[in-house]
C-alpha atoms as a PDB file:
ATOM      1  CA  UNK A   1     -70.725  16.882 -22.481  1.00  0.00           C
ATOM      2  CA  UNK A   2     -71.202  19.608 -20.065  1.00  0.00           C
ATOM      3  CA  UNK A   3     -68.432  22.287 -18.594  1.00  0.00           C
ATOM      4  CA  UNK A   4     -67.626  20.454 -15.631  1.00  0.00           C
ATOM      5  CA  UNK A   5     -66.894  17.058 -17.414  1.00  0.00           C
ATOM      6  CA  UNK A   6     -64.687  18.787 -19.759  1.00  0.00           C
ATOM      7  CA  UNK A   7     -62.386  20.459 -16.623  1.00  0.00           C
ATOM      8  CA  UNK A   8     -62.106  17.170 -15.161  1.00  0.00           C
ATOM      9  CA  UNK A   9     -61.131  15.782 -18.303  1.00  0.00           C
ATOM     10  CA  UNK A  10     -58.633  18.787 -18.547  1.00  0.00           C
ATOM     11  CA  UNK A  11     -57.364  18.338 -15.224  1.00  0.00           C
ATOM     12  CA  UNK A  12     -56.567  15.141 -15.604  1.00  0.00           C
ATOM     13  CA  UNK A  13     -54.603  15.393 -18.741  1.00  0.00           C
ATOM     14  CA  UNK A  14     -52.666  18.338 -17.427  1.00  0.00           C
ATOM     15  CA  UNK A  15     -51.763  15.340 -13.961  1.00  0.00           C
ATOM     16  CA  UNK A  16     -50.986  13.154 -16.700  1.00  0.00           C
ATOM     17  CA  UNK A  17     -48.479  15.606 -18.693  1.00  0.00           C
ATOM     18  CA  UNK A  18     -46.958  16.535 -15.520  1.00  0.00           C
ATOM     19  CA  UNK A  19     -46.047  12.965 -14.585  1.00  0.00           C
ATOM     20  CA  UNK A  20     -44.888  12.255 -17.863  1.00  0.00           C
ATOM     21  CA  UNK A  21     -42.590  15.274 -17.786  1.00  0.00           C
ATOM     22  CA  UNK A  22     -41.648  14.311 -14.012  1.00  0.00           C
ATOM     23  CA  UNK A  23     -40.663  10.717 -15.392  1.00  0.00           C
ATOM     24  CA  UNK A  24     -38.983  12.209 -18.342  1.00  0.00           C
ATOM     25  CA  UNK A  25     -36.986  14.437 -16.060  1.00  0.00           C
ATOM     26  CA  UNK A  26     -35.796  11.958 -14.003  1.00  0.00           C
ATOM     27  CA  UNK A  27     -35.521   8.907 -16.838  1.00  0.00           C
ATOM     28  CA  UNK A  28     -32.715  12.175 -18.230  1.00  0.00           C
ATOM     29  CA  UNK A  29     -31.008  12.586 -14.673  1.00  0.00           C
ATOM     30  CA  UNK A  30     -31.195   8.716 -14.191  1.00  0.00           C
ATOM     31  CA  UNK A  31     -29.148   8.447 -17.599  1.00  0.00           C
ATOM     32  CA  UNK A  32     -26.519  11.148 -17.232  1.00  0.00           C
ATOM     33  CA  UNK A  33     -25.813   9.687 -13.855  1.00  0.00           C
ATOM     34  CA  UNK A  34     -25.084   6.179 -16.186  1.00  0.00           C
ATOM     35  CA  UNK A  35     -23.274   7.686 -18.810  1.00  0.00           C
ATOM     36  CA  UNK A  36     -21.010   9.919 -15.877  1.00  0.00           C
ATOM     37  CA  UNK A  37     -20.690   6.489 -13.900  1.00  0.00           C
ATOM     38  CA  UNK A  38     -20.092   4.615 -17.095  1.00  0.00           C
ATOM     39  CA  UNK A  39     -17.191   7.330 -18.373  1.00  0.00           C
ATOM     40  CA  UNK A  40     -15.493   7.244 -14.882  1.00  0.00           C
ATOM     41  CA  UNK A  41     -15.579   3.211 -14.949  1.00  0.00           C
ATOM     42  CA  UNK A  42     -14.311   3.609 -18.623  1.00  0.00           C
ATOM     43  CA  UNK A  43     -11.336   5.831 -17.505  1.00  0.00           C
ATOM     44  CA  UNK A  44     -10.339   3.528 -14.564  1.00  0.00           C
ATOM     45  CA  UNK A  45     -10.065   0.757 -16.729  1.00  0.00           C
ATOM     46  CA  UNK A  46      -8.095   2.396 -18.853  1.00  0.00           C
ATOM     47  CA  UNK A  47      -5.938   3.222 -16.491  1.00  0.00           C
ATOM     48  CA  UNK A  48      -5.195   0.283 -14.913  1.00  0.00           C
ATOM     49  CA  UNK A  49      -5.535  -2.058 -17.999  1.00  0.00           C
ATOM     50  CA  UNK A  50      -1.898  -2.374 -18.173  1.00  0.00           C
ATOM     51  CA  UNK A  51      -1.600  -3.696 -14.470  1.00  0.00           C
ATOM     52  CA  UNK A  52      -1.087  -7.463 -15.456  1.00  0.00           C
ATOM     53  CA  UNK A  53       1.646  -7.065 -17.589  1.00  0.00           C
ATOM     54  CA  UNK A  54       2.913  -4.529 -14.977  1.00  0.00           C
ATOM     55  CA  UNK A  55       2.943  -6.896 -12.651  1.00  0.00           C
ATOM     56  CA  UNK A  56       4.604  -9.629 -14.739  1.00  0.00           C
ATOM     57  CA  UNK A  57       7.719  -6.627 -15.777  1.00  0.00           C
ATOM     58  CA  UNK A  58       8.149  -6.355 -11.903  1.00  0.00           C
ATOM     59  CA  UNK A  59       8.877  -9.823 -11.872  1.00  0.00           C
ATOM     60  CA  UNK A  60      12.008  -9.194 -14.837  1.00  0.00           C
ATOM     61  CA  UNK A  61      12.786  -5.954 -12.487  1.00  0.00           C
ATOM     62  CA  UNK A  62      13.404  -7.621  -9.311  1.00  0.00           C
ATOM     63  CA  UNK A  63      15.481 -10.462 -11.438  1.00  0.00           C
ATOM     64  CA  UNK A  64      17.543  -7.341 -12.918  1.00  0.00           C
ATOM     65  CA  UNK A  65      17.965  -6.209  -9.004  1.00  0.00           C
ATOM     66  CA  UNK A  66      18.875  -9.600  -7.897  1.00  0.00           C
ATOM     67  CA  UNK A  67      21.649  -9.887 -10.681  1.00  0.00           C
ATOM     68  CA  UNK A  68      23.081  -6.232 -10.482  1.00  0.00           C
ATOM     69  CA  UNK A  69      23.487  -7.121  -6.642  1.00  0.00           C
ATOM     70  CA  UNK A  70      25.669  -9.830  -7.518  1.00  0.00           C
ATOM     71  CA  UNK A  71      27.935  -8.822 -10.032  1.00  0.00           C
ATOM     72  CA  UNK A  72      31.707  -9.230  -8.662  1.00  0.00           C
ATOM     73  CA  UNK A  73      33.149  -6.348  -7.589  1.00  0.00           C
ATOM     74  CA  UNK A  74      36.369  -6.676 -10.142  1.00  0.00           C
ATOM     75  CA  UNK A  75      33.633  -6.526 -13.133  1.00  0.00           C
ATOM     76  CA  UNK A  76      31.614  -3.634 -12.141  1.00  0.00           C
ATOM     77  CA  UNK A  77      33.411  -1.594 -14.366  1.00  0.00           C
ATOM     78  CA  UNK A  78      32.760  -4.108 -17.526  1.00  0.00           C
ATOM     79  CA  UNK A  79      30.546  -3.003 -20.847  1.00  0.00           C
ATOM     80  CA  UNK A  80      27.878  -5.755 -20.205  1.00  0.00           C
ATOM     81  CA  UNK A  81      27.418  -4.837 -16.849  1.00  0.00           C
ATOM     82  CA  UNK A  82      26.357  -0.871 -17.206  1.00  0.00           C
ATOM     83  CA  UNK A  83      24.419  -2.016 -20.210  1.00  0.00           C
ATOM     84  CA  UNK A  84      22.409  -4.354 -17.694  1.00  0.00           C
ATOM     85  CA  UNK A  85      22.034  -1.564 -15.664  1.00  0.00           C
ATOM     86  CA  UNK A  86      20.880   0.364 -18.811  1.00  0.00           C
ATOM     87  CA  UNK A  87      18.290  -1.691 -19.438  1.00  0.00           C
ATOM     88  CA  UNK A  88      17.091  -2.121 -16.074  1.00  0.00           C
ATOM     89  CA  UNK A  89      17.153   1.896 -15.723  1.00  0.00           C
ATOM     90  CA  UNK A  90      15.163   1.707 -18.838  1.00  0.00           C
ATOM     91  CA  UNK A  91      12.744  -0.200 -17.814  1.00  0.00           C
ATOM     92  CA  UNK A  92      11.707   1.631 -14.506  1.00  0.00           C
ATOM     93  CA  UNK A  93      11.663   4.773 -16.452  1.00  0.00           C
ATOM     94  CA  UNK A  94       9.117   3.237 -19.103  1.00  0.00           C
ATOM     95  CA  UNK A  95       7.095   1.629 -15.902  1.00  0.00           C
ATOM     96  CA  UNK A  96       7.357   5.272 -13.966  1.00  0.00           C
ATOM     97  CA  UNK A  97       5.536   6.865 -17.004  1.00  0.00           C
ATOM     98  CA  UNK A  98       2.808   4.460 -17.086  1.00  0.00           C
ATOM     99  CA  UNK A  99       2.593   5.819 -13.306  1.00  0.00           C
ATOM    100  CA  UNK A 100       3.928   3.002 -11.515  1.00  0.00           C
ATOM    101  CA  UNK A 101       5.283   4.209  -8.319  1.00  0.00           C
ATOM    102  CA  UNK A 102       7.724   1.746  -5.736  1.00  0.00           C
ATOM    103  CA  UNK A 103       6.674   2.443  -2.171  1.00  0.00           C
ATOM    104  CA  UNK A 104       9.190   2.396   0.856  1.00  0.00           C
ATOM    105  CA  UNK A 105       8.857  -0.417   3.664  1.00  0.00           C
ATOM    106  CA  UNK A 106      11.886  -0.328   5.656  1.00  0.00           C
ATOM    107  CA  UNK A 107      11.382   1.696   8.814  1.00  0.00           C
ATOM    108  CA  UNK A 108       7.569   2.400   8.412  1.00  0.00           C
ATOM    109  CA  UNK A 109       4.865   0.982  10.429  1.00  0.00           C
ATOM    110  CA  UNK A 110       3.778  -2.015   9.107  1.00  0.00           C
ATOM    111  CA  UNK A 111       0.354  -1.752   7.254  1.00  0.00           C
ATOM    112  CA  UNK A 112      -1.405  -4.962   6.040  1.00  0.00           C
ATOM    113  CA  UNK A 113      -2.638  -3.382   2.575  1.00  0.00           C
ATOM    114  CA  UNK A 114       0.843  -2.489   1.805  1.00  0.00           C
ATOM    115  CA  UNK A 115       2.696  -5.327   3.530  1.00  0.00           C
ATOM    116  CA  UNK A 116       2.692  -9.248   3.750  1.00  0.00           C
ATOM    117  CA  UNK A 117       4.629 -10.110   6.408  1.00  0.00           C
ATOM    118  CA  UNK A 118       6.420 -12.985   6.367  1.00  0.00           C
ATOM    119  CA  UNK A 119       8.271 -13.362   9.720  1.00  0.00           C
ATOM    120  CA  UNK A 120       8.495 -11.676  12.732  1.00  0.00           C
ATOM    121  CA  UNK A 121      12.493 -10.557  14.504  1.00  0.00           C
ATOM    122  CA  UNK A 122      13.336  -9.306  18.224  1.00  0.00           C
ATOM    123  CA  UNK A 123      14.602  -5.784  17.379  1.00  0.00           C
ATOM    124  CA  UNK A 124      15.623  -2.740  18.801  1.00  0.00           C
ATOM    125  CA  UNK A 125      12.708  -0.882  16.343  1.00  0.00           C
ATOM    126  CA  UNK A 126       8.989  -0.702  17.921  1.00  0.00           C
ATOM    127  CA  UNK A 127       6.587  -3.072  17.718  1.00  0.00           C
ATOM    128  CA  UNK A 128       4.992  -3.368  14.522  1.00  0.00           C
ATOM    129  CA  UNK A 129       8.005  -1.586  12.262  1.00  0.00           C
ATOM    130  CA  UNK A 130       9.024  -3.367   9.202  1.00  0.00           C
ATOM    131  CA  UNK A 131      12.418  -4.151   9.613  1.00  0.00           C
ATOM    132  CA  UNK A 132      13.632  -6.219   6.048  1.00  0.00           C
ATOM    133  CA  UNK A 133      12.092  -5.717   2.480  1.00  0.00           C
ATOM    134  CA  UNK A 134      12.156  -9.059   1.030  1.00  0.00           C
ATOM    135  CA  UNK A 135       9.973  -8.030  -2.257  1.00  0.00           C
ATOM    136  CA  UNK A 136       9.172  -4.548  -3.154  1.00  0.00           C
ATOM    137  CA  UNK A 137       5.720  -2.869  -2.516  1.00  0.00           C
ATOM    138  CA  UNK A 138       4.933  -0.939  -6.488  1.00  0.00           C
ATOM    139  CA  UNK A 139       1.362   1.201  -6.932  1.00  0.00           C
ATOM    140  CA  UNK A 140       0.331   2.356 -10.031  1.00  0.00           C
ATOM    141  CA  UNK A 141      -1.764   5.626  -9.993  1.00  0.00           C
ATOM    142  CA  UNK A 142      -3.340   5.414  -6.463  1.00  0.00           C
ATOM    143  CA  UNK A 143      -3.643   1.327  -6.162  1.00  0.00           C
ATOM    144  CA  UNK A 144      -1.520  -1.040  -4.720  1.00  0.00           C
ATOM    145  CA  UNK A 145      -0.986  -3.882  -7.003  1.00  0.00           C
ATOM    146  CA  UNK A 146       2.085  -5.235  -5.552  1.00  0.00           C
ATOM    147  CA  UNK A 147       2.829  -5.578  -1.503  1.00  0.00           C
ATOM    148  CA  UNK A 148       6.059  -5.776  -0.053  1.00  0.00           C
ATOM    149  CA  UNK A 149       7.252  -9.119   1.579  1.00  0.00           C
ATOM    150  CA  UNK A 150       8.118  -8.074   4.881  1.00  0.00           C
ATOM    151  CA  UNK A 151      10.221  -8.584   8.362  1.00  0.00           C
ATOM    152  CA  UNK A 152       8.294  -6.942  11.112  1.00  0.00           C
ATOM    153  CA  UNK A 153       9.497  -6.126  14.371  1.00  0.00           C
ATOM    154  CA  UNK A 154       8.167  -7.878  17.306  1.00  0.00           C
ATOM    155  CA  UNK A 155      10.012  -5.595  19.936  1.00  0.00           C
ATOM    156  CA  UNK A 156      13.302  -5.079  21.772  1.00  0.00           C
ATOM    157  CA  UNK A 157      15.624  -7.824  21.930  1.00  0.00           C
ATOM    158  CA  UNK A 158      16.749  -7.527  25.640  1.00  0.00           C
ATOM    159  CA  UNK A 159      13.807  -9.082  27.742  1.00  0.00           C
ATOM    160  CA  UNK A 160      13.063  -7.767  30.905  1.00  0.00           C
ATOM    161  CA  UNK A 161      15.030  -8.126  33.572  1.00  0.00           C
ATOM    162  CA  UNK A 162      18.312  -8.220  31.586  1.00  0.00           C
ATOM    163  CA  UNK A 163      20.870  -6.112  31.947  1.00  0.00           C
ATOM    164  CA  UNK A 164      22.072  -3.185  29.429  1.00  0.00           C
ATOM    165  CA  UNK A 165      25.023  -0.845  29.366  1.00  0.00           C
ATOM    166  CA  UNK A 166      23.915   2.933  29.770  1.00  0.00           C
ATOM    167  CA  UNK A 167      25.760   5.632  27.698  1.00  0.00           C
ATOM    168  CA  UNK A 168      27.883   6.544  31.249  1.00  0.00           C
ATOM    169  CA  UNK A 169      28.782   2.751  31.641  1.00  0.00           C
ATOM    170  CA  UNK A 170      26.480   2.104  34.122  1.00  0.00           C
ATOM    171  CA  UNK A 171      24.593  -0.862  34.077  1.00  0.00           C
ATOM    172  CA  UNK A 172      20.688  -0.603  34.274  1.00  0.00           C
ATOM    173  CA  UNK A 173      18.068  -3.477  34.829  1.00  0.00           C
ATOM    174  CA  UNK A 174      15.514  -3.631  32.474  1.00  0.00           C
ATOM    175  CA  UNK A 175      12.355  -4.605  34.236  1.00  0.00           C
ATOM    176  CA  UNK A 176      13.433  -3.395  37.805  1.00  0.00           C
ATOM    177  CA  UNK A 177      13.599  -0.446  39.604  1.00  0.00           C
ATOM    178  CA  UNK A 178      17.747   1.269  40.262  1.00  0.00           C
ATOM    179  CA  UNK A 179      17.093   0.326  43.688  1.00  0.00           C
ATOM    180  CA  UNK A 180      16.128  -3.450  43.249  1.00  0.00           C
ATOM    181  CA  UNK A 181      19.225  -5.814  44.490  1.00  0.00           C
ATOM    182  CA  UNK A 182      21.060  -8.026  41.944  1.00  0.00           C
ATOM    183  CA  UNK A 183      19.936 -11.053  43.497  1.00  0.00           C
ATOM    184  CA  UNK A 184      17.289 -13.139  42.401  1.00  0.00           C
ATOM    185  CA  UNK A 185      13.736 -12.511  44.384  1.00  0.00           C
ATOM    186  CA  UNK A 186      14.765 -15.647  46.540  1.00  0.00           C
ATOM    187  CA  UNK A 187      17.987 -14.360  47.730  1.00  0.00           C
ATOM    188  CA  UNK A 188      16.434 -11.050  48.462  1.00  0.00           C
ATOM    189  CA  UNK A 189      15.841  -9.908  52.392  1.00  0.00           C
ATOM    190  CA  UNK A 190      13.824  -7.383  53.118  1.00  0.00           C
END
């Protein structure tokens, strides 16, 4: 073999070492990325593992709510009673340390991944404001796993046109201007 065959020959094992160590390089990125991605899907799972049985203790904890709501005034005071309330206390502090976190409805805007609405009521709140918790909205870390059952407002009550009482007793005419006439358009001359 002469010179020149053997620096081609050299050349081209040096290419071929240096896309081997390119591919090993990147086959070593390609599986730290995995095992990263894998111990991040590992974590999340274990953190939200527990959020069927969760779900199924918020069903005992709005029973406990329902029944403490009820209780007769004249037996509020009774031993059975403050141990249901025990127990119920108990319970949200064991679901609070597995990071379950209840989530306020009434008076916030109404936002479909927190709310199911289930009706809509004239009211004196904007457009769009939940007005009744029905259920209770619960996350645990950072995901909703429970929505509230809502009421959501669908506006004011008085329709336009009607008349309200102002602070100073005056009446004012929703819909109209202070200058408009109370007769109807077809009584009106102009």
């Amino acid at each position: 073999m002469s010179d020149t065959d053997d620096r081609v020959e050299t050349v081209d094992l040096a290419a071929q070492v240096e896309q081997l160590t390119r591919d090993l390089q990147r086959e070593r990125a390609d599986f730290a990325n995995y095992r990263r991605r894998n111990e991040g899907e590992r974590a999340d799972y274990a953190r939200f593992a527990k959020t069927d049985l969760i779900t199924r203790l918020l069903e005992v904890l709005d029973n406990f709510d329902r029944a403490l709501e009820h209780v007769p005034a004249d037996q509020k005071d009774q031993a059975w009673v403050e141990g249901m309330w025990l127990v119920e206390r108990r319970l949200r502090d064991i679901l609070a340390a597995e990071g379950l976190e209840e989530i306020a409805s009434v008076g916030a805007p109404f936002d479909p991944h927190v709310h199911e609405a289930i009706g809509h009521v004239d009211s004196d709140l904007p457009e769009g404001t939940v007005v009744d918790e029905v259920r209770k909205a619960y996350k645990l870390h950072d995901r909703v796993i429970r929505p509230a059952l809502v009421t959501v407002s669908s506006g004011s009550t008085v329709p336009p046109g009607a008349q309200t009482e102002t602070q100073s007793g005056e009446v004012e005419h929703r819909g109209r201007s202070k200058d408009s006439s109370l007769a109807g358009p077809e009584e009106r001359r102009d």
